[in-house]
N, C-alpha and C. Protein backbone atom coordinates (compact mmCIF):
# COMPACT_ATOMS: atom_id res chain seq x y z
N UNK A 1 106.43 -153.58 190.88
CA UNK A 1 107.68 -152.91 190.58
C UNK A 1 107.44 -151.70 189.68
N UNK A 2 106.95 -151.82 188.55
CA UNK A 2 106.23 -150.61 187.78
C UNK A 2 105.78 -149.62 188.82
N UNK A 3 104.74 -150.05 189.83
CA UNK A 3 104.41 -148.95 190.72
C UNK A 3 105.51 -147.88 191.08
N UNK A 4 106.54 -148.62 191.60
CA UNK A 4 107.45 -148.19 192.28
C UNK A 4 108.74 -147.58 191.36
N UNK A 5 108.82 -147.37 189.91
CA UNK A 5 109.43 -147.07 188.59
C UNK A 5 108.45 -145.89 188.55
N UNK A 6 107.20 -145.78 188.64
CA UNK A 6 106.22 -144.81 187.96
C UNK A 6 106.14 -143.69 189.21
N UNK A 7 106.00 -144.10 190.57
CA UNK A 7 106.12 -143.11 191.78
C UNK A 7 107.74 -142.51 191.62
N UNK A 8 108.75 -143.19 191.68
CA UNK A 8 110.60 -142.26 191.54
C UNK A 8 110.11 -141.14 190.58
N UNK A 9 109.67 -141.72 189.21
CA UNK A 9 109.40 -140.45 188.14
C UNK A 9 108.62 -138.99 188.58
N UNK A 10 107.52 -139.74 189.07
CA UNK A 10 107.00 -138.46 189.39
C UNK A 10 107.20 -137.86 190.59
N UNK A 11 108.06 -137.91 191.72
CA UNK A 11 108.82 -137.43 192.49
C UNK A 11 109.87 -136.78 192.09
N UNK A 12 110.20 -137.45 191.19
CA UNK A 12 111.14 -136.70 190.55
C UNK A 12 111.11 -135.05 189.48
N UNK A 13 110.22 -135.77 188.79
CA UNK A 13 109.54 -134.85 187.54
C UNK A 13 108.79 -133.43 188.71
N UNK A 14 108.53 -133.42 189.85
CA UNK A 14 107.96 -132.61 190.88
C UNK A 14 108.75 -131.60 191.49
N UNK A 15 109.97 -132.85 191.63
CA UNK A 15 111.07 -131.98 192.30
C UNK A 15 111.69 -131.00 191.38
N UNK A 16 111.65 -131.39 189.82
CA UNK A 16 111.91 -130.36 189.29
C UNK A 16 111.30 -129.22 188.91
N UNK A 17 110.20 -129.58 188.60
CA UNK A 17 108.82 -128.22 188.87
C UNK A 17 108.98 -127.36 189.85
N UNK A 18 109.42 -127.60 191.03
CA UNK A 18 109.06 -126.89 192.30
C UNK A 18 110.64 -126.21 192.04
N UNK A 19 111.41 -126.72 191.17
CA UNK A 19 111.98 -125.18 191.24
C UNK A 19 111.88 -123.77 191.09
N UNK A 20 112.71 -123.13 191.81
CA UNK A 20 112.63 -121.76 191.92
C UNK A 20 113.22 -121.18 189.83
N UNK A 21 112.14 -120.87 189.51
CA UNK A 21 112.57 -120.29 188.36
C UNK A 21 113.92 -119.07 188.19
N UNK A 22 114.02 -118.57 189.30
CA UNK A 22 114.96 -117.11 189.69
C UNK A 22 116.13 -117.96 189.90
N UNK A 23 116.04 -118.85 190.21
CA UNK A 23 117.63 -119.92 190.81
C UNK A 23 118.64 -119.67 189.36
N UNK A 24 119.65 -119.05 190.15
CA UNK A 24 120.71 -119.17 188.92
C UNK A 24 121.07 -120.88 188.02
N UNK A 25 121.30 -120.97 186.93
CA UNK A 25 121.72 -122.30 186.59
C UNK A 25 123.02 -122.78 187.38
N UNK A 26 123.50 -123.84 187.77
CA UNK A 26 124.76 -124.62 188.53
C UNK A 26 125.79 -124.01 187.41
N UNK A 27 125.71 -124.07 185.93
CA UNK A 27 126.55 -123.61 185.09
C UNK A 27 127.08 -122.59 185.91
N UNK A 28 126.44 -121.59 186.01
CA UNK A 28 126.54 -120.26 185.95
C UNK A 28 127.48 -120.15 186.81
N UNK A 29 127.38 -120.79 188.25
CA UNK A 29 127.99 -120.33 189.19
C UNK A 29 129.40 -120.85 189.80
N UNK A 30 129.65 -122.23 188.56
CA UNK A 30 130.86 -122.59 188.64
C UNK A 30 132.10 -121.96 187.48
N UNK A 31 131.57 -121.42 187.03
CA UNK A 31 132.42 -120.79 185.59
C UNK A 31 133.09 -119.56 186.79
N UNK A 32 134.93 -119.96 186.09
CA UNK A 32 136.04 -119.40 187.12
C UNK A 32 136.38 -119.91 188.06
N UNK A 33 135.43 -120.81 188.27
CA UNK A 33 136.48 -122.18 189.55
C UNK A 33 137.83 -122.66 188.89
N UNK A 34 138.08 -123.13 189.94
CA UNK A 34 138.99 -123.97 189.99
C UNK A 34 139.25 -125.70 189.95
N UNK A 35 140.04 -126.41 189.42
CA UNK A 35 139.65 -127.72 189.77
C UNK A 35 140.83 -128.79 189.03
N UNK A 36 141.13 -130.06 189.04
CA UNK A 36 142.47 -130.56 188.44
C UNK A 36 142.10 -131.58 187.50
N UNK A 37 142.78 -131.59 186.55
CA UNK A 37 142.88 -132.71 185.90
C UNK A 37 142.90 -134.18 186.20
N UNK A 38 142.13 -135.15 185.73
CA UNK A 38 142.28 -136.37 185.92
C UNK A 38 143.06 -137.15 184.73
N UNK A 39 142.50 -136.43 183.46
CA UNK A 39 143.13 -137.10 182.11
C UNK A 39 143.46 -136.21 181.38
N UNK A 40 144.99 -136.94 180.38
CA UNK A 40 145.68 -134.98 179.75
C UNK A 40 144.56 -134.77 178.73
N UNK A 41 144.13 -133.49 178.34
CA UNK A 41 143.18 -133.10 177.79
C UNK A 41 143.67 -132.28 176.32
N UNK A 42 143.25 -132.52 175.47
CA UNK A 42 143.96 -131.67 173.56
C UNK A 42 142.30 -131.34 173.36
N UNK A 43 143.26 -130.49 172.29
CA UNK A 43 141.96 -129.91 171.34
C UNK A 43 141.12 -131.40 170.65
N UNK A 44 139.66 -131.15 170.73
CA UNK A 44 139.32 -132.22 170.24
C UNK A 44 139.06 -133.61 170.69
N UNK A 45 139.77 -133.73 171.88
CA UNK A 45 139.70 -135.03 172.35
C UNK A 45 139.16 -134.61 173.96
N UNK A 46 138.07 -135.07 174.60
CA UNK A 46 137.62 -134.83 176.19
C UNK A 46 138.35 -135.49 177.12
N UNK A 47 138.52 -135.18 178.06
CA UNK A 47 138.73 -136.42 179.42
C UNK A 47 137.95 -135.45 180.65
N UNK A 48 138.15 -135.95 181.82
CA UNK A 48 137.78 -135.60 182.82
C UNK A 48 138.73 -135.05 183.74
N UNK A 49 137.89 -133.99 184.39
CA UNK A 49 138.38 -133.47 186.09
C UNK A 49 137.60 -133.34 187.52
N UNK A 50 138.44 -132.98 188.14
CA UNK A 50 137.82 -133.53 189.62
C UNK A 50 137.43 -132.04 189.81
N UNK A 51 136.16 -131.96 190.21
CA UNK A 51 135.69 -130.63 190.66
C UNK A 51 134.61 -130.68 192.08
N UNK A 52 135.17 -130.21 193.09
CA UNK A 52 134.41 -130.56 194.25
C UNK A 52 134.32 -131.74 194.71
N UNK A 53 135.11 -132.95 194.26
CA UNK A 53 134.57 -133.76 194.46
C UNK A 53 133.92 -135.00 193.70
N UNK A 54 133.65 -134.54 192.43
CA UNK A 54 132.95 -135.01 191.69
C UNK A 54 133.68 -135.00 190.56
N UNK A 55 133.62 -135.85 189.42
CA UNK A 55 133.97 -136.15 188.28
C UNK A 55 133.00 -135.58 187.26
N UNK A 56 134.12 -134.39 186.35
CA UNK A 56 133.21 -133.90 185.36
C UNK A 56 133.78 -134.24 183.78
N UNK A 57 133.02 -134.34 183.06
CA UNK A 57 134.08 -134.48 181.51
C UNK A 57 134.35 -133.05 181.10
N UNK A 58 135.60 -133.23 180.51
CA UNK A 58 136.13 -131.58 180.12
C UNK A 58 136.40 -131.91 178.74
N UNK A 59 136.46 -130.25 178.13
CA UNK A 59 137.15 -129.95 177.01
C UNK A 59 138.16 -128.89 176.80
N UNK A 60 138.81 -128.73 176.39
CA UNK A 60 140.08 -127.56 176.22
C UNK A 60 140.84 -127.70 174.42
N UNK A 61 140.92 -126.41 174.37
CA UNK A 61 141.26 -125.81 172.98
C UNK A 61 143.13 -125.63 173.49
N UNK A 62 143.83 -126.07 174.27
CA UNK A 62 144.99 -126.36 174.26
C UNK A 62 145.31 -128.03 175.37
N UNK A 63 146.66 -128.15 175.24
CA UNK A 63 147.16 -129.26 175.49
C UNK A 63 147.24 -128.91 176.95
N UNK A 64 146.71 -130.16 178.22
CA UNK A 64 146.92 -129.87 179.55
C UNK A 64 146.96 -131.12 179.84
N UNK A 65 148.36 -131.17 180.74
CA UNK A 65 148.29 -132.49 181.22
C UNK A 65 147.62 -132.80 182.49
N UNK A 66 148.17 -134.11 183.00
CA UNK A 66 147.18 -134.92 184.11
C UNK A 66 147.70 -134.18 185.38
N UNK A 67 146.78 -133.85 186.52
CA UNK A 67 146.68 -133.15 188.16
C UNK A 67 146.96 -131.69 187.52
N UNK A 68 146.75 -131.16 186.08
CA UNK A 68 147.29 -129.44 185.90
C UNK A 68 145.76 -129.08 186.96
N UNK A 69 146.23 -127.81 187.07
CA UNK A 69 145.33 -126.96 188.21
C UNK A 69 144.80 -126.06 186.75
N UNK A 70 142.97 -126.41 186.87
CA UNK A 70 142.72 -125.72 185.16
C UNK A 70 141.52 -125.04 185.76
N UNK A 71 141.16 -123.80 185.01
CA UNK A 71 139.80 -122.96 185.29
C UNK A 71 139.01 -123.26 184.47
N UNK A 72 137.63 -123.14 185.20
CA UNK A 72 136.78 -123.64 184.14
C UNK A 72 135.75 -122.35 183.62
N UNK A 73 135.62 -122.19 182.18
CA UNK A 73 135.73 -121.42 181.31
C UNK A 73 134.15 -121.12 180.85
N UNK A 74 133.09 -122.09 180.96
CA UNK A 74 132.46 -122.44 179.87
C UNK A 74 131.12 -123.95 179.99
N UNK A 75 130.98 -124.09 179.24
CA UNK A 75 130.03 -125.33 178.75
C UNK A 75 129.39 -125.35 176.77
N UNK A 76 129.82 -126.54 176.70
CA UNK A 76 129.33 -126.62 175.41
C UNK A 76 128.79 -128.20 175.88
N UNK A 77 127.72 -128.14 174.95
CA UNK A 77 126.43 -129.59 175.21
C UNK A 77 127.13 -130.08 177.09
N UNK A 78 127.21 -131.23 176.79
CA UNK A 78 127.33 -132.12 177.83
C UNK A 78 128.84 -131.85 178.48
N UNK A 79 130.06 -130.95 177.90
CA UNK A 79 131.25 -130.87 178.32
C UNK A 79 131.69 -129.42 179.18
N UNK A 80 132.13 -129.58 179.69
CA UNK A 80 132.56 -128.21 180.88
C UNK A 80 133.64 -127.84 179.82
N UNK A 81 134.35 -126.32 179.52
CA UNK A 81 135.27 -126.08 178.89
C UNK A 81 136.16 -125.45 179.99
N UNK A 82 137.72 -125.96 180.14
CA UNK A 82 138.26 -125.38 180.89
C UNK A 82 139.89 -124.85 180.25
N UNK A 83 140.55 -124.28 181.05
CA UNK A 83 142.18 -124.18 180.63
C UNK A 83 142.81 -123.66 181.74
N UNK A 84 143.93 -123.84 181.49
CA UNK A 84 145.24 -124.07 182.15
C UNK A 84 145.27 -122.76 182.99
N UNK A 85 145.15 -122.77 184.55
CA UNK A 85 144.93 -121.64 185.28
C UNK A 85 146.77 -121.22 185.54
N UNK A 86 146.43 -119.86 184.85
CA UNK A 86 147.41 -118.99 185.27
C UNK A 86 148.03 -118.34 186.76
């Protein structure tokens, strides 16, 4: 089982090497999307939204409630920063 723990890693650890250094970051190219709320979101406190598909944790410097249609702004550490699309 170790074998098979120690081969995922380094398949893994490879696959990330063999990236293309020129590749824009995923950040980069979602900042100004679009995407909705799952949980109401305040200053200070995170929840999540649905983006593509996928569940991301958010943050926002104003009050947005749950299904708002919010742009996403940003990234700080581990949180997407978004707000309330105009």
């Amino acid at each position: 089982m170790s074998l098979q723990l120690s081969s995922g890693f380094s398949s893994s650890s490879q696959f990330k090497s063999n990236r293309d250094p020129k590749e824009k970051p995923v950040i980069g190219t979602i900042v100004g999307d679009t995407a909705r709320t799952i949980d109401p979101l305040e200053p200070g406190k995170s929840g999540f939204f649905r983006y593509n598909g996928e569940y991301w944790q958010a943050g926002s410097e104003e009050e947005i409630g749950v299904k708002e249609k919010v742009e996403i702004i940003g990234k700080e550490k581990e949180v997407l920063l978004v707000k309330i699309k105009t």
